[in-house]
Protein backbone atom coordinates (compact mmCIF):
# COMPACT_ATOMS: atom_id res chain seq x y z
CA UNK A 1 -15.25 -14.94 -6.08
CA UNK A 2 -15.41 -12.99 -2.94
CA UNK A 3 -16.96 -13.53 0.02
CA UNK A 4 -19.67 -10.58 -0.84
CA UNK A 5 -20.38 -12.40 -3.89
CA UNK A 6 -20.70 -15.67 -2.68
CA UNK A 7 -23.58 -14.15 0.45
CA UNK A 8 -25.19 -12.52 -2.91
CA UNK A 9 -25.25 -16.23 -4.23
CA UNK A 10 -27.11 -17.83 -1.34
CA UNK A 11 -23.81 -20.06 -1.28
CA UNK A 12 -22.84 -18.42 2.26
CA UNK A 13 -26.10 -18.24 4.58
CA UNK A 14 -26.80 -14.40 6.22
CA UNK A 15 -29.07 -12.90 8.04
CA UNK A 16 -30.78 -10.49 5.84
CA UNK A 17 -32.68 -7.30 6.91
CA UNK A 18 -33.47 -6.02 3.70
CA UNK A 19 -32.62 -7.07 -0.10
CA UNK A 20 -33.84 -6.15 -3.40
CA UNK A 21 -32.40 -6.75 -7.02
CA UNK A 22 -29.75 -4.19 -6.79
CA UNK A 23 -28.58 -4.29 -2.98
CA UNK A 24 -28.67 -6.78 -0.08
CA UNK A 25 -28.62 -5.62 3.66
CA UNK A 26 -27.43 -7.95 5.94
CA UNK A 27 -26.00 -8.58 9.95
CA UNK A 28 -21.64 -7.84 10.46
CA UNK A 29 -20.70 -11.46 11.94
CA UNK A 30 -18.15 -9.12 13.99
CA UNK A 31 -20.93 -6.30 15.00
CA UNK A 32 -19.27 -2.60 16.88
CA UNK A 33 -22.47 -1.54 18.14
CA UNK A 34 -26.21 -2.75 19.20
CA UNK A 35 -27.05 -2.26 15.39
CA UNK A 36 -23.99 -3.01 12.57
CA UNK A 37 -25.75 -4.21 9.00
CA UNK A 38 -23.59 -4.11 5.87
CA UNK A 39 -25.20 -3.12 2.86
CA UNK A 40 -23.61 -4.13 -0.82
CA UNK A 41 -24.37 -3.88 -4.34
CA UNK A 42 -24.92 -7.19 -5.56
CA UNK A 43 -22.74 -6.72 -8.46
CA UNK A 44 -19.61 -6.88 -7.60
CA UNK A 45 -17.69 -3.51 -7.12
CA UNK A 46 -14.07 -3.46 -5.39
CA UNK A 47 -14.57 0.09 -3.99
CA UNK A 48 -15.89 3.08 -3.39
CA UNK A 49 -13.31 4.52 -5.83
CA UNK A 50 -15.06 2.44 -8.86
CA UNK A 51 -18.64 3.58 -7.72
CA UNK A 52 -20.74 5.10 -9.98
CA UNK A 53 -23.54 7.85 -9.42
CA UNK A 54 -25.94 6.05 -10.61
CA UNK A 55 -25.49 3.22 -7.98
CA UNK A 56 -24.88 5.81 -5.41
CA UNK A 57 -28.23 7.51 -5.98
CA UNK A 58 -29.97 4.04 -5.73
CA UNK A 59 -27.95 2.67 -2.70
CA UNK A 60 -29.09 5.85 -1.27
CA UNK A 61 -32.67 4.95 -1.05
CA UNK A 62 -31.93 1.58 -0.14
CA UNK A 63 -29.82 2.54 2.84
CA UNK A 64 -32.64 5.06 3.95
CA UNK A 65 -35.12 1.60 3.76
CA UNK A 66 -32.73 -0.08 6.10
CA UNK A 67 -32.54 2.52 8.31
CA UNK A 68 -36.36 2.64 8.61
CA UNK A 69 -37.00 -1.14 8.82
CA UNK A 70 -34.13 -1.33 11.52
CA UNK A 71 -36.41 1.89 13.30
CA UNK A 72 -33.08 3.82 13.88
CA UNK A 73 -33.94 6.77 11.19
CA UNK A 74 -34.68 8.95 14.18
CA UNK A 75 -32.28 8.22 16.87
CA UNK A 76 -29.26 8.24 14.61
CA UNK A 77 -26.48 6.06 13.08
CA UNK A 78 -23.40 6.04 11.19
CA UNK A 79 -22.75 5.01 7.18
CA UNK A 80 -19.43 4.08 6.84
CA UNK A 81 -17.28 2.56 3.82
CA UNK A 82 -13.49 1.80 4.34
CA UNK A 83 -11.37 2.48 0.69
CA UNK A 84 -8.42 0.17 0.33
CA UNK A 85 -5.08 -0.79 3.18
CA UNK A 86 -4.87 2.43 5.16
CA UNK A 87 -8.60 3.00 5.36
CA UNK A 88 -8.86 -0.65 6.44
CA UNK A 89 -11.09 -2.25 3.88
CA UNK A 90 -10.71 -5.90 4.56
CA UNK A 91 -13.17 -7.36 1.81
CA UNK A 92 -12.65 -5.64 -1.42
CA UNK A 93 -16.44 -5.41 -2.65
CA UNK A 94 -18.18 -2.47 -2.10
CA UNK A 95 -19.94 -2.13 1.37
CA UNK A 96 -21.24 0.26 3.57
CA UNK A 97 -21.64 -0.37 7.65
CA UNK A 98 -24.41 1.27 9.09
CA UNK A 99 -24.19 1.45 13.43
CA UNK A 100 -26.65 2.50 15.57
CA UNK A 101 -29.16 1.52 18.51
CA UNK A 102 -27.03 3.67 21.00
CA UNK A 103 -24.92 6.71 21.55
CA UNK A 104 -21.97 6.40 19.41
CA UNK A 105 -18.19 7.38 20.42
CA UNK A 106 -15.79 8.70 17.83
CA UNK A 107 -13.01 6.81 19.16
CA UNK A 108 -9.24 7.88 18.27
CA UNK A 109 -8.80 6.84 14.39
CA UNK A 110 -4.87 6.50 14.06
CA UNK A 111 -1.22 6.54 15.93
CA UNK A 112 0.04 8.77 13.31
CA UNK A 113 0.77 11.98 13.93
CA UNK A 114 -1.72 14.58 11.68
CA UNK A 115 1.06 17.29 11.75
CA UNK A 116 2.27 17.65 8.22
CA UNK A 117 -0.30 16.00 6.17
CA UNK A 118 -2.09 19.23 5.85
């Protein structure tokens, strides 16, 4: 069981901002800015690559909720979702990181050189 799984238990404590029976929105241990809350499915899905629309459509809402209770739906913040190694996902359930509460940089991604992959 992952560790997703095992916050979506209760056997791992969090600190929830927002859950309801489909999704649970809770605090990165490791936050990158003033604001970083991951938000899951709570069943388990490895990726965004086995995502369906339905889920999409609901995790939609629920990430605008978030947004609202955390009051950042005006000033601005980033949804992210890392797929797999080389986009850096590190727990393979499905979660999105939402930043915010200041200005964000786009930092430099990657070393690699771009020339040649398009």
């Amino acid at each position: 069981m992952c560790i997703f799984c095992k916050i979506v238990n209760k056997e791992i404590p969090s600190n929830v901002i927002l859950e309801n029976k489909e999704f649970l929105a809770f605090h990165d241990i490791n936050p990158k800015a003033p604001v970083h809350i991951l938000v899951i499915p709570k069943l388990h899905i490895d990726s965004f690559n086995e995502v369906t629309g339905q889920t999409m459509k609901n995790m939609t809402g629920f990430i605008h909720d978030v947004t609202k209770e955390l009051k950042i739906e005006k000033s601005g913040y980033r949804v992210i979702t890392n797929v797999g190694e080389d986009g850096a996902q590190e727990v393979k359930h499905l979660h999105f990181h939402i930043v915010g509460g200041a200005k964000l940089a786009w930092s430099h991604l990657s070393d690699a050189d771009p020339k040649g992959k398009f």
